[in-house]
Protein backbone atom coordinates (compact mmCIF):
# COMPACT_ATOMS: atom_id res chain seq x y z
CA UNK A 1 -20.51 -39.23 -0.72
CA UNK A 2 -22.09 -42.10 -2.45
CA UNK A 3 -25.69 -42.42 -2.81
CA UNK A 4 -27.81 -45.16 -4.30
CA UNK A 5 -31.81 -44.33 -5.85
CA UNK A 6 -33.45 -47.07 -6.60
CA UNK A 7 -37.17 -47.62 -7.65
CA UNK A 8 -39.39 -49.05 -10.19
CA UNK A 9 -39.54 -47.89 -13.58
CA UNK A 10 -41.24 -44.05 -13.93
CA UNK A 11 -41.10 -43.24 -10.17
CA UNK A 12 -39.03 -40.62 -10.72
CA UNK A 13 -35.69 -42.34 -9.66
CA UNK A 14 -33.64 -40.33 -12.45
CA UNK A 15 -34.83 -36.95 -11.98
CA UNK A 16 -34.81 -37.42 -8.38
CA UNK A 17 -30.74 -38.35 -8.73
CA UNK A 18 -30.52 -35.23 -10.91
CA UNK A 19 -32.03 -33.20 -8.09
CA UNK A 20 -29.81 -34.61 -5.71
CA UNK A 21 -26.41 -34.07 -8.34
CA UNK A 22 -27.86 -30.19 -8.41
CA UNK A 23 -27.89 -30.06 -4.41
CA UNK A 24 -24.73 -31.60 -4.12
CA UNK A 25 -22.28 -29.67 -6.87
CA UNK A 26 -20.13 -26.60 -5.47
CA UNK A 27 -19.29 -23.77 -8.29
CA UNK A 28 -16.88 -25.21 -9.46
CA UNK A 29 -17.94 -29.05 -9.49
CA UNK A 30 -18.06 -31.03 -13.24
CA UNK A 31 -21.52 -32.77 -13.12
CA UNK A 32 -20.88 -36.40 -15.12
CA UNK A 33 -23.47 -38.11 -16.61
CA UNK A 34 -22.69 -41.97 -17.20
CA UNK A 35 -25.57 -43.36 -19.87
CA UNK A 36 -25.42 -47.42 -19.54
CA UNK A 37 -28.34 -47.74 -22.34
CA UNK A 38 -28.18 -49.26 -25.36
CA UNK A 39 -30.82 -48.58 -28.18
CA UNK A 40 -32.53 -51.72 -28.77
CA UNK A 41 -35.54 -50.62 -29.75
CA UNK A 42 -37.61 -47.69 -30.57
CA UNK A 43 -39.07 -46.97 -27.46
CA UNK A 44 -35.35 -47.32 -25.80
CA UNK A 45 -34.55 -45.12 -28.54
CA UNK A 46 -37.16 -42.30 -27.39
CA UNK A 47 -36.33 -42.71 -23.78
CA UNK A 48 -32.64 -41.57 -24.31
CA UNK A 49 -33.97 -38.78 -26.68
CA UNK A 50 -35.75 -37.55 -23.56
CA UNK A 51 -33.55 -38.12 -21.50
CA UNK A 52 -31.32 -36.08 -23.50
CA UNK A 53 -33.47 -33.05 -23.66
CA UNK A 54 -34.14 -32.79 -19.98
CA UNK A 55 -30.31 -33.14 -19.70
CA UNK A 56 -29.76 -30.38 -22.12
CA UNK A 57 -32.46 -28.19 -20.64
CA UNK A 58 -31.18 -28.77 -16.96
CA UNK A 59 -29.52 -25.91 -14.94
CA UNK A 60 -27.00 -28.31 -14.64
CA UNK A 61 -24.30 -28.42 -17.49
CA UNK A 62 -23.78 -31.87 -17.90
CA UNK A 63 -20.58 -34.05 -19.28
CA UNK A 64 -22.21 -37.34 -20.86
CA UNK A 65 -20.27 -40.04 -20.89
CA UNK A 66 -21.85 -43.31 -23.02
CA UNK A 67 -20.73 -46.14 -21.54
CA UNK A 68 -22.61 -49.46 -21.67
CA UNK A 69 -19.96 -51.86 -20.42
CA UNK A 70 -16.54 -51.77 -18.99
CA UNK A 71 -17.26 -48.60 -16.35
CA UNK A 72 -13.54 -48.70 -15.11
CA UNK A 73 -12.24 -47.95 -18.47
CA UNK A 74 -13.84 -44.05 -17.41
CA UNK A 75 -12.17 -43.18 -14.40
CA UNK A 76 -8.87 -41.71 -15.60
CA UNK A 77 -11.62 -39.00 -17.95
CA UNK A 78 -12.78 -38.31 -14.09
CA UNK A 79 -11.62 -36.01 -11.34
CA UNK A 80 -11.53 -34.94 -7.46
CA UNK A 81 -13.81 -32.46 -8.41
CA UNK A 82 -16.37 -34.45 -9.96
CA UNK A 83 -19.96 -35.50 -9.18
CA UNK A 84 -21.04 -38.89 -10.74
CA UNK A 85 -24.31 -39.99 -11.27
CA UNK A 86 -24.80 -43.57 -13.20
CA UNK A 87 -28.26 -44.06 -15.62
CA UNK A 88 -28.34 -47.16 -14.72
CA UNK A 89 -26.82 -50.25 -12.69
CA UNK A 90 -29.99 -52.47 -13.62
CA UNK A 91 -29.13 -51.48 -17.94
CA UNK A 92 -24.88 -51.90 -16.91
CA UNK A 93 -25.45 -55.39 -15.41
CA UNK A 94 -27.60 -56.74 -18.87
CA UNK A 95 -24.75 -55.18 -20.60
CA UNK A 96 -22.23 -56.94 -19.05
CA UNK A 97 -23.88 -59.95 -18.32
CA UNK A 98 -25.28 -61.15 -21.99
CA UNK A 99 -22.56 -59.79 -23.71
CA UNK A 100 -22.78 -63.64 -25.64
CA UNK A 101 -25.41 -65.68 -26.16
CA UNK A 102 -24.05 -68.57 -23.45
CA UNK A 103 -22.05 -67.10 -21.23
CA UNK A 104 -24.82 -65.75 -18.71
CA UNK A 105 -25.18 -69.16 -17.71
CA UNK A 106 -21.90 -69.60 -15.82
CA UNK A 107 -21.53 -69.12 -12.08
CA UNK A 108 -18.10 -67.97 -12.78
CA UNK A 109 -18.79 -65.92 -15.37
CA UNK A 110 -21.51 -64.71 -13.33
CA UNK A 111 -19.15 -64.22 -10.63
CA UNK A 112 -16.72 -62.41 -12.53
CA UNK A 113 -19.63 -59.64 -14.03
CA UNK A 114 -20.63 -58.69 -10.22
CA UNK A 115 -16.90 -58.75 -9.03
CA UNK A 116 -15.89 -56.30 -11.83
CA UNK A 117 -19.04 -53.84 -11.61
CA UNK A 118 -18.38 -53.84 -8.07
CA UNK A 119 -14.50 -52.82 -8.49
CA UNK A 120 -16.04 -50.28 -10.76
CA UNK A 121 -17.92 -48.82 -9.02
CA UNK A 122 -14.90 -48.46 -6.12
CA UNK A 123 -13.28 -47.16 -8.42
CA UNK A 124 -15.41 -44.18 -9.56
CA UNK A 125 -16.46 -43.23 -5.64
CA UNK A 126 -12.74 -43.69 -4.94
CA UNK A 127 -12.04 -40.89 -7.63
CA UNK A 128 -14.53 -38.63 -7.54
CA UNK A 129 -16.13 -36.35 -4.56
CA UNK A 130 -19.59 -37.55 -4.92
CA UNK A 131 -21.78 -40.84 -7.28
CA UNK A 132 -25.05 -41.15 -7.19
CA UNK A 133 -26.28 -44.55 -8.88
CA UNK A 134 -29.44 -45.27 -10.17
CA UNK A 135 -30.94 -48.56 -10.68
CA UNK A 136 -34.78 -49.95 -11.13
CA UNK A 137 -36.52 -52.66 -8.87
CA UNK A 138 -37.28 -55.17 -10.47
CA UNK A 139 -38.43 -57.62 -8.13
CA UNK A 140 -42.41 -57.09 -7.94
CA UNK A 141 -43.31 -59.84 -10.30
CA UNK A 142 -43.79 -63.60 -9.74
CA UNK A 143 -39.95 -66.04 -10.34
CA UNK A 144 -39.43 -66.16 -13.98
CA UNK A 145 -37.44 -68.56 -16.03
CA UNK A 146 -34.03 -68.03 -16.81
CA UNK A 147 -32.40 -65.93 -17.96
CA UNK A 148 -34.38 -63.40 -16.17
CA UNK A 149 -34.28 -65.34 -12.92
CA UNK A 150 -30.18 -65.27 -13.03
CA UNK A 151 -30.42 -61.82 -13.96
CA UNK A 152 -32.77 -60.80 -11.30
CA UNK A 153 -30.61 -62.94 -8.70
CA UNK A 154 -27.90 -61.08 -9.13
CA UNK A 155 -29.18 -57.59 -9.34
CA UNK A 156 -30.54 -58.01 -6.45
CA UNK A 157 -27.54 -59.15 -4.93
CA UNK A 158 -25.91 -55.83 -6.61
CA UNK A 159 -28.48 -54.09 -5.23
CA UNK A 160 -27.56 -55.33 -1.56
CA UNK A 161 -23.99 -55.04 -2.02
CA UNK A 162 -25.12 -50.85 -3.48
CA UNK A 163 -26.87 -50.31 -0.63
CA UNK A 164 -24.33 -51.80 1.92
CA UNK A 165 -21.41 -49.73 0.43
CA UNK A 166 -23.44 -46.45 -0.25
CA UNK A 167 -23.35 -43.43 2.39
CA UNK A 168 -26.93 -42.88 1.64
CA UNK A 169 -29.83 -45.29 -0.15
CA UNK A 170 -33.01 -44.17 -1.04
CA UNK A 171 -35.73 -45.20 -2.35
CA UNK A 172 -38.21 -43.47 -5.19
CA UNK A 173 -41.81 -44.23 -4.60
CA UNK A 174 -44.30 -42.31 -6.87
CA UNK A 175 -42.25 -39.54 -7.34
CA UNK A 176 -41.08 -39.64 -3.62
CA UNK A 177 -38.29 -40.39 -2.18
CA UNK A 178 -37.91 -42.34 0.93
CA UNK A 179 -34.55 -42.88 2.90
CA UNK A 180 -33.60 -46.57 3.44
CA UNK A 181 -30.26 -46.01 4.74
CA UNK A 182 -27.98 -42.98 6.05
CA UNK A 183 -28.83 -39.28 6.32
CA UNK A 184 -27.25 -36.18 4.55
CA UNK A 185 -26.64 -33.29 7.74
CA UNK A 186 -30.63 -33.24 8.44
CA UNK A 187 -31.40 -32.12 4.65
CA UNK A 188 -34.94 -32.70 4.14
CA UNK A 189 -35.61 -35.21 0.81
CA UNK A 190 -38.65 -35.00 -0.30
């Protein structure tokens, strides 16, 4: 099963994709955890700390996997078995995309970024029993400037393209979560 949470930033998307990882592994299931973030700054810094110790202090015994860029590169580490879940699609895409100072600014290159995260994430769901990916909304605010408004553009056409592929998208909304597409066998979320 694939699933896609999506939501702004602290409403609860990530702990509501770890509650979902929990319902979904069997005994015998390896729980991944792919971290996109890089530390840029302090408060990025303290955010993966946390992050961190709620991982460590889960009932779930997570496998972290760092992996900022390049997500294919991972799937040979990954098995039948496992359950995926991504933290996040909205850091992966900055990743990829301003990996140089000029490159963001080419449609092709542009292209190119959306065409490989989406064989990624093929990839992983094709390998794997179950990936949930999390990614932020980020579309609340008025149009910005470039290179936000590229960046925006195409997350949001990721985000489409998520949603379209995924078995089940939902949506976290102050610490609820609200089903956008598909169902899971009448389990109640939420």
């Amino acid at each position: 099963m694939f699933i896609f949470v999506s939501g702004g930033v602290r409403s609860g998307k990530s702990a509501w994709a770890e509650t979902l990882v929990d319902r979904l592994r069997e005994k015998h299931s390896r729980c991944v955890y792919v971290a996109t973030s890089l530390i840029t700054d302090e408060e990025m810094k303290e955010r993966m700390r946390l992050h961190q110790v709620e991982r460590e202090r889960s009932s779930i015994r997570w496998k972290t996997i760092e992996q900022t860029r390049d997500l294919q590169h991972i799937v040979p580490d990954l098995t039948g078995d496992d359950i995926v879940l991504l933290d996040c699609a909205t850091n992966w895409l900055a990743n990829e995309l301003f990996i140089s100072n000029d490159k963001w600014a080419n449609p092709a290159f542009q292209s190119c970024v959306i065409q490989t995260m989406k064989q990624g994430v093929l990839a992983i769901n094709e390998r794997v029993d179950h990936v949930v990916i999390v990614s932020n909304d980020l579309f609340e605010g008025g149009v910005l400037q470039d290179p936000t408004f590229t960046y925006m553009k195409l997350l949001g056409s990721f985000h489409q393209w998520l949603v379209q592929t995924a078995d089940l998208a939902i949506a976290a909304e102050a610490g609820q979560l609200i089903v956008k597409k598909g169902s899971w066998n009448g389990w109640k979320i939420g």
